[in-house]
N, C-alpha and C. Protein backbone atom coordinates (compact mmCIF):
# COMPACT_ATOMS: atom_id res chain seq x y z
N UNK A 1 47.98 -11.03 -7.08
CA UNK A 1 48.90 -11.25 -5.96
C UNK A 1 48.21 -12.01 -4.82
N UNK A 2 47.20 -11.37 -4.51
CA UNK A 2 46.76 -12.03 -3.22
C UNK A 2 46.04 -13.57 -3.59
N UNK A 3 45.55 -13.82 -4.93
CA UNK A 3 45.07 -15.10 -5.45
C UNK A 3 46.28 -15.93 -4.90
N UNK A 4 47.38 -16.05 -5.27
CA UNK A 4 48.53 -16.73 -5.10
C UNK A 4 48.87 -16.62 -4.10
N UNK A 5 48.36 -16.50 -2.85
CA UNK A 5 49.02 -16.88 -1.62
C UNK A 5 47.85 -18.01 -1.30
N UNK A 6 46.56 -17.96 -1.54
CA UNK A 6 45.52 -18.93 -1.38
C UNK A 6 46.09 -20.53 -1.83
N UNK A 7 46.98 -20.51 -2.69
CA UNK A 7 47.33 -21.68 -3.04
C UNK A 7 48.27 -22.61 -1.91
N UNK A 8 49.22 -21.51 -1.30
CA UNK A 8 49.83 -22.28 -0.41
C UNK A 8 49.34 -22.70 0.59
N UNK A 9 48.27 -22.39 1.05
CA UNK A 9 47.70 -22.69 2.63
C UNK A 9 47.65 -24.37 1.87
N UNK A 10 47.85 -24.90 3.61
CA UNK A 10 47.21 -26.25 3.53
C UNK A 10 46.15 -26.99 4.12
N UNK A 11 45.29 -27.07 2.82
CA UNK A 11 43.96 -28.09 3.31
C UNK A 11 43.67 -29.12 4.38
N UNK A 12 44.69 -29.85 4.20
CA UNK A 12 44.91 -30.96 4.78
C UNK A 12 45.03 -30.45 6.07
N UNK A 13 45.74 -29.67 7.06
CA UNK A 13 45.77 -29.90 8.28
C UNK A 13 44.75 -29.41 9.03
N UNK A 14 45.01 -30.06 10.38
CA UNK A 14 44.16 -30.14 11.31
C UNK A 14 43.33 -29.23 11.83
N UNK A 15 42.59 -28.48 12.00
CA UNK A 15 41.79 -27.48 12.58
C UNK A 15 40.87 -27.36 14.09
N UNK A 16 42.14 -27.84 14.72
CA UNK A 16 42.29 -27.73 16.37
C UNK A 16 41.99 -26.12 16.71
N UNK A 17 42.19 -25.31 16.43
CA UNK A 17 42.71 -24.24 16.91
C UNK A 17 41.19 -23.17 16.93
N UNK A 18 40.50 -23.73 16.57
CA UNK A 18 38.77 -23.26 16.44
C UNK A 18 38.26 -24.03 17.47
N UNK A 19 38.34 -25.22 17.57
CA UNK A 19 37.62 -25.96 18.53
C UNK A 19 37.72 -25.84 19.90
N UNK A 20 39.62 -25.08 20.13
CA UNK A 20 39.58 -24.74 21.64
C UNK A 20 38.84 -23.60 22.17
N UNK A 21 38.76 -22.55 20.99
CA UNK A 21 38.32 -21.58 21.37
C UNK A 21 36.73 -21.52 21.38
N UNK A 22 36.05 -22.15 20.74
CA UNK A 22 34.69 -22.32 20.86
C UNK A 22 33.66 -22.85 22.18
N UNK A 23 34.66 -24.13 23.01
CA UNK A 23 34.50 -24.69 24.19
C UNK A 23 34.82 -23.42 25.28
N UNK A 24 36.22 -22.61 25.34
CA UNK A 24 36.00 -21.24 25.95
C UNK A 24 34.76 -20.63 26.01
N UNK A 25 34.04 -20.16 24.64
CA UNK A 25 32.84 -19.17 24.79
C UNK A 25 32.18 -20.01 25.24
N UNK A 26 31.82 -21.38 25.06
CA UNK A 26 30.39 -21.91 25.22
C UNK A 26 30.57 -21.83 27.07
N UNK A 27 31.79 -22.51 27.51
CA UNK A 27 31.76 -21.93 29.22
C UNK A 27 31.71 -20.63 29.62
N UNK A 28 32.16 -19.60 29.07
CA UNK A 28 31.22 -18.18 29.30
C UNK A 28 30.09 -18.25 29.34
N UNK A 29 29.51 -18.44 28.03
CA UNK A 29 27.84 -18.21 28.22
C UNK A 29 26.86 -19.25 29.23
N UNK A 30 27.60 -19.98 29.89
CA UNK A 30 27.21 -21.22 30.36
C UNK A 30 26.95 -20.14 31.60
N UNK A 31 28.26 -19.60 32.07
CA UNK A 31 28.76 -18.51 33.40
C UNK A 31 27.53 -17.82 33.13
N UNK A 32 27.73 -17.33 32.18
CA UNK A 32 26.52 -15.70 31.91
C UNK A 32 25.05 -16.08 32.72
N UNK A 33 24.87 -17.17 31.74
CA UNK A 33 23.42 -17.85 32.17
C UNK A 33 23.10 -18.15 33.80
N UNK A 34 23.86 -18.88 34.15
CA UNK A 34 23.94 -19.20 35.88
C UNK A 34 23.85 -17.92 36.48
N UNK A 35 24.50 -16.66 36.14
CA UNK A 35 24.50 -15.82 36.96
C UNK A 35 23.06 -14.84 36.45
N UNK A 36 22.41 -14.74 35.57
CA UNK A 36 20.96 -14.58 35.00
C UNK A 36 19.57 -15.27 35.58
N UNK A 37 19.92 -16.27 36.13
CA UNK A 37 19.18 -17.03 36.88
C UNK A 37 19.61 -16.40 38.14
N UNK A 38 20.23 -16.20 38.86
CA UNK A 38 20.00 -15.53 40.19
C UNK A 38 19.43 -14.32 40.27
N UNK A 39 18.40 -14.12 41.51
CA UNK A 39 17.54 -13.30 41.67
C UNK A 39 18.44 -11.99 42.19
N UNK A 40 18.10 -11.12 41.86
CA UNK A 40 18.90 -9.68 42.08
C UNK A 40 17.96 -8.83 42.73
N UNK A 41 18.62 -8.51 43.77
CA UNK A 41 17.96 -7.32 45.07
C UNK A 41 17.59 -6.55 44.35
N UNK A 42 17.95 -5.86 43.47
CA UNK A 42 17.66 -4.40 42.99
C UNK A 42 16.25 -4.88 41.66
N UNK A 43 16.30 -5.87 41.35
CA UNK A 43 15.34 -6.51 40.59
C UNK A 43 13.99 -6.53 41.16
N UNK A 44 14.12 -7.16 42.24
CA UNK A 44 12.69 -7.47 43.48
C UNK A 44 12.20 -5.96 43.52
N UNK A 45 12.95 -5.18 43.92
CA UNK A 45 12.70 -4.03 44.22
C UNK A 45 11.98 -3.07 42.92
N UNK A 46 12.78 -3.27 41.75
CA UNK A 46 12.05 -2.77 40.54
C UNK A 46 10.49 -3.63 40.34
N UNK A 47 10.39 -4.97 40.37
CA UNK A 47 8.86 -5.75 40.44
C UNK A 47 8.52 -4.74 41.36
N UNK A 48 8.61 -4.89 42.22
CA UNK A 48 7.92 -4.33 43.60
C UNK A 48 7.02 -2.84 43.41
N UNK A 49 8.55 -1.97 42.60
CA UNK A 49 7.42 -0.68 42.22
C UNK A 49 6.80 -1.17 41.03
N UNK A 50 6.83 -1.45 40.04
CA UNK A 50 5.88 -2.15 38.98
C UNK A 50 5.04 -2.05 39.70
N UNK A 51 4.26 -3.36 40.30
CA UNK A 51 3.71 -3.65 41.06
C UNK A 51 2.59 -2.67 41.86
N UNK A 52 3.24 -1.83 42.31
CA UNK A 52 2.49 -0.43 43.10
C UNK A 52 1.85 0.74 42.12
N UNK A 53 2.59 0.72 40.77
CA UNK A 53 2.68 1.65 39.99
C UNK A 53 1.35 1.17 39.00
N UNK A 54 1.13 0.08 39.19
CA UNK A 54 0.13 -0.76 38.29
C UNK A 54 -1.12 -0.59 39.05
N UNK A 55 -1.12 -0.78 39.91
CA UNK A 55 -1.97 -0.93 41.26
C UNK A 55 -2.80 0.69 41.53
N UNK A 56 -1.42 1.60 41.26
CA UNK A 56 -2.10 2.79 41.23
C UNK A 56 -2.64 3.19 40.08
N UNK A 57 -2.42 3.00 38.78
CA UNK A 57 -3.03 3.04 37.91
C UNK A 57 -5.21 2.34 37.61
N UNK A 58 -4.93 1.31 38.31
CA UNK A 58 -6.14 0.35 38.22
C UNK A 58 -6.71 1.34 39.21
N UNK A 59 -6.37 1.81 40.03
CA UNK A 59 -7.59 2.05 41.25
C UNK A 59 -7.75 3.85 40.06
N UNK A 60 -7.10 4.10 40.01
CA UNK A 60 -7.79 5.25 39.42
C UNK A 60 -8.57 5.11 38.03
N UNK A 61 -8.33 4.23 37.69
CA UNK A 61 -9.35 4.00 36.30
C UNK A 61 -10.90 3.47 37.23
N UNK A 62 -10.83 3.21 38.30
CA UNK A 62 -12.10 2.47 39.03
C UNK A 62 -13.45 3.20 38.51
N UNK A 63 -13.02 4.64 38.74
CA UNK A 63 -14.40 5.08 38.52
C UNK A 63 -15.11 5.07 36.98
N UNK A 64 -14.44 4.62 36.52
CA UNK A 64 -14.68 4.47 35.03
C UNK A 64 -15.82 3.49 34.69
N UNK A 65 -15.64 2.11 35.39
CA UNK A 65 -15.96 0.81 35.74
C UNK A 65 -17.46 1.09 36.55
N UNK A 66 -18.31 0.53 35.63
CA UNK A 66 -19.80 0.16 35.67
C UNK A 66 -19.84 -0.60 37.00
N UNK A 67 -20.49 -0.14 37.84
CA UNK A 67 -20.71 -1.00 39.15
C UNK A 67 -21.82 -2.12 38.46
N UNK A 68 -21.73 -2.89 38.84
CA UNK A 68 -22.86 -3.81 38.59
C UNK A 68 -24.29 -3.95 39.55
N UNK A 69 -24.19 -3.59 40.75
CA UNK A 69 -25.28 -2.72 41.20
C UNK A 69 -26.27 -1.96 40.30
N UNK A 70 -25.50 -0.80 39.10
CA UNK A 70 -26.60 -0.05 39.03
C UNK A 70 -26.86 -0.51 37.18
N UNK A 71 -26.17 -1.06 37.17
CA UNK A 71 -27.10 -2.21 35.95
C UNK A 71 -28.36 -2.44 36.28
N UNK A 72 -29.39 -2.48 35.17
CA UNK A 72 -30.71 -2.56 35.06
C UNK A 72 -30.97 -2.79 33.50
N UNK A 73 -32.04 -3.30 33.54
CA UNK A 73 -32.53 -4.35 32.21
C UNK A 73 -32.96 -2.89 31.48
N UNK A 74 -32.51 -3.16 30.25
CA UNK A 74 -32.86 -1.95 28.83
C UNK A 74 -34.41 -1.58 29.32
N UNK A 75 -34.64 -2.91 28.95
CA UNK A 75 -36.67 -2.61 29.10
C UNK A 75 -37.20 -1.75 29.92
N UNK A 76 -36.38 -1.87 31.31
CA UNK A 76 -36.92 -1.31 32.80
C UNK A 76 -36.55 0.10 32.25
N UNK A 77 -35.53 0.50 32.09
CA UNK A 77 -35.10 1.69 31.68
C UNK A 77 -35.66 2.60 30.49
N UNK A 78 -36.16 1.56 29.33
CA UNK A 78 -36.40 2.66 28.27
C UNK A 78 -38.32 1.99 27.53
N UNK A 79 -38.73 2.71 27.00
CA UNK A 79 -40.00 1.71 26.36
C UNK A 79 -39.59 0.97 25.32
N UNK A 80 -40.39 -0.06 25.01
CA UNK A 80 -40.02 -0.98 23.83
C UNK A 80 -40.08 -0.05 22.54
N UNK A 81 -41.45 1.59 22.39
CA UNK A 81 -41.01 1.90 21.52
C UNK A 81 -39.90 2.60 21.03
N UNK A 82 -38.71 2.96 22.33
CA UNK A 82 -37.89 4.00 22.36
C UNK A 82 -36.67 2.96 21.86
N UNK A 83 -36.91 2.07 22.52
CA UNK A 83 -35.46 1.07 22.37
C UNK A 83 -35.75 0.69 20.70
N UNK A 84 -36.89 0.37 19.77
CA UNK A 84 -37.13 0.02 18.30
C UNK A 84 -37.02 1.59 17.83
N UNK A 85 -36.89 2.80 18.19
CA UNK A 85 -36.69 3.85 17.36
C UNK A 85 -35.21 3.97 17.36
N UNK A 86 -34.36 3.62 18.44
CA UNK A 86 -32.97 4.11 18.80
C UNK A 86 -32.54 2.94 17.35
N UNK A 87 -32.90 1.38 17.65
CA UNK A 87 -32.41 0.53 16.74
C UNK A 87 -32.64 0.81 15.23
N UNK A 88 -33.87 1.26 14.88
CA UNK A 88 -33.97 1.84 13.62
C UNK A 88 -33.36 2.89 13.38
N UNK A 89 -32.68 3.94 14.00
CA UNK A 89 -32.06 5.28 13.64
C UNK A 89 -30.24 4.54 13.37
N UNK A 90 -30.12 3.46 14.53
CA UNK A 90 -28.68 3.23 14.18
C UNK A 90 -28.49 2.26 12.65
N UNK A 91 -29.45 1.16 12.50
CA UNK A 91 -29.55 0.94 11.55
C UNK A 91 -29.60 1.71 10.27
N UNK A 92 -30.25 2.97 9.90
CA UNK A 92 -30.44 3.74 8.52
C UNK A 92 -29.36 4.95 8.67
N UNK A 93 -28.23 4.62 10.27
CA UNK A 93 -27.56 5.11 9.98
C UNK A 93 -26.09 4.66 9.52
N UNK A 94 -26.30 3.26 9.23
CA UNK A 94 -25.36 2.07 8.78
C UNK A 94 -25.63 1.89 7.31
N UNK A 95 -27.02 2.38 7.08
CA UNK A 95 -27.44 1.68 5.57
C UNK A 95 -26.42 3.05 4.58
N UNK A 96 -27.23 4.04 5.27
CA UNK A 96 -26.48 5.20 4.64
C UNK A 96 -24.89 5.49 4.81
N UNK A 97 -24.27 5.43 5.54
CA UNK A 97 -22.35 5.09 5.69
C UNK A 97 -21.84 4.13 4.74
N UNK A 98 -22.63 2.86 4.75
CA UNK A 98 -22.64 1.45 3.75
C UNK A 98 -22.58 2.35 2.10
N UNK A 99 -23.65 3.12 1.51
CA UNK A 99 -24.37 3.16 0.47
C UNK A 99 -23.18 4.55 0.00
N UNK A 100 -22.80 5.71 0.87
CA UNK A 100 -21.75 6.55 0.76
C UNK A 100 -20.66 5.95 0.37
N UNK A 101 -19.76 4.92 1.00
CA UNK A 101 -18.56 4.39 0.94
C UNK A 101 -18.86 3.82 -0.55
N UNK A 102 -19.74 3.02 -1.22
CA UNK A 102 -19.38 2.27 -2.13
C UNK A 102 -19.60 3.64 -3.60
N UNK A 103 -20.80 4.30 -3.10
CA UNK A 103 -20.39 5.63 -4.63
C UNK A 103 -19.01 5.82 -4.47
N UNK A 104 -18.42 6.27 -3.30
CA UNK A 104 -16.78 6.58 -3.22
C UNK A 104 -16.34 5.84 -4.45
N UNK A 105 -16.23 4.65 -3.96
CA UNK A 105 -15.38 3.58 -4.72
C UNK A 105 -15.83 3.41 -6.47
N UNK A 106 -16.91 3.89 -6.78
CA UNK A 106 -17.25 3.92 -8.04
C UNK A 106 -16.90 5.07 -9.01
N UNK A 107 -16.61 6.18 -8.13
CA UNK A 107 -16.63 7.45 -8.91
C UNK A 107 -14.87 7.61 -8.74
């Protein structure tokens, strides 16, 4: 039933009746946009606490943050043989993590 009504439509005519309505939306969204671009009071005001809320965040992470003042050279701080024992302990403790992970993978 419904196959046989497909036959009568006609191909041939004109298809005006899409094109008016398409030029409608596209001047909406044209509207939409223009009014998206204006700056909104209540907007400024949301940046604004952003803004403060960020601000308070950073200052309290401050103390976290290495003054650069009390930076000082490894050497001054530790002996050459303390700084070659620390590097050899992290090293054989890489060889061994390395040498664990791959039995994993074998067994």
């Amino acid at each position: 039933e419904y196959m046989g009504t497909s036959s009568s439509i006609d191909r041939s005519a004109p298809l005006e009746i899409g094109l008016q309505r398409s030029t409608q939306v596209k001047r909406a969204a044209d509207e939409i946009l223009a009014e998206a671009k204006k700056p909104r009071i209540e907007d400024e005001e949301c940046v604004r606490l952003d803004k403060e809320r960020l601000a308070a965040r950073l200052e309290g992470h401050k103390e976290g943050i290495v003054q650069t003042e009390q930076i000082r050279s490894l050497s001054e701080a530790m002996s050459v043989e303390k700084i070659a024992a620390i590097k050899a302990k992290i090293m054989a403790k890489k060889r061994a993590t390395i040498k664990t992970d791959l039995d994993d993978d074998i067994t």
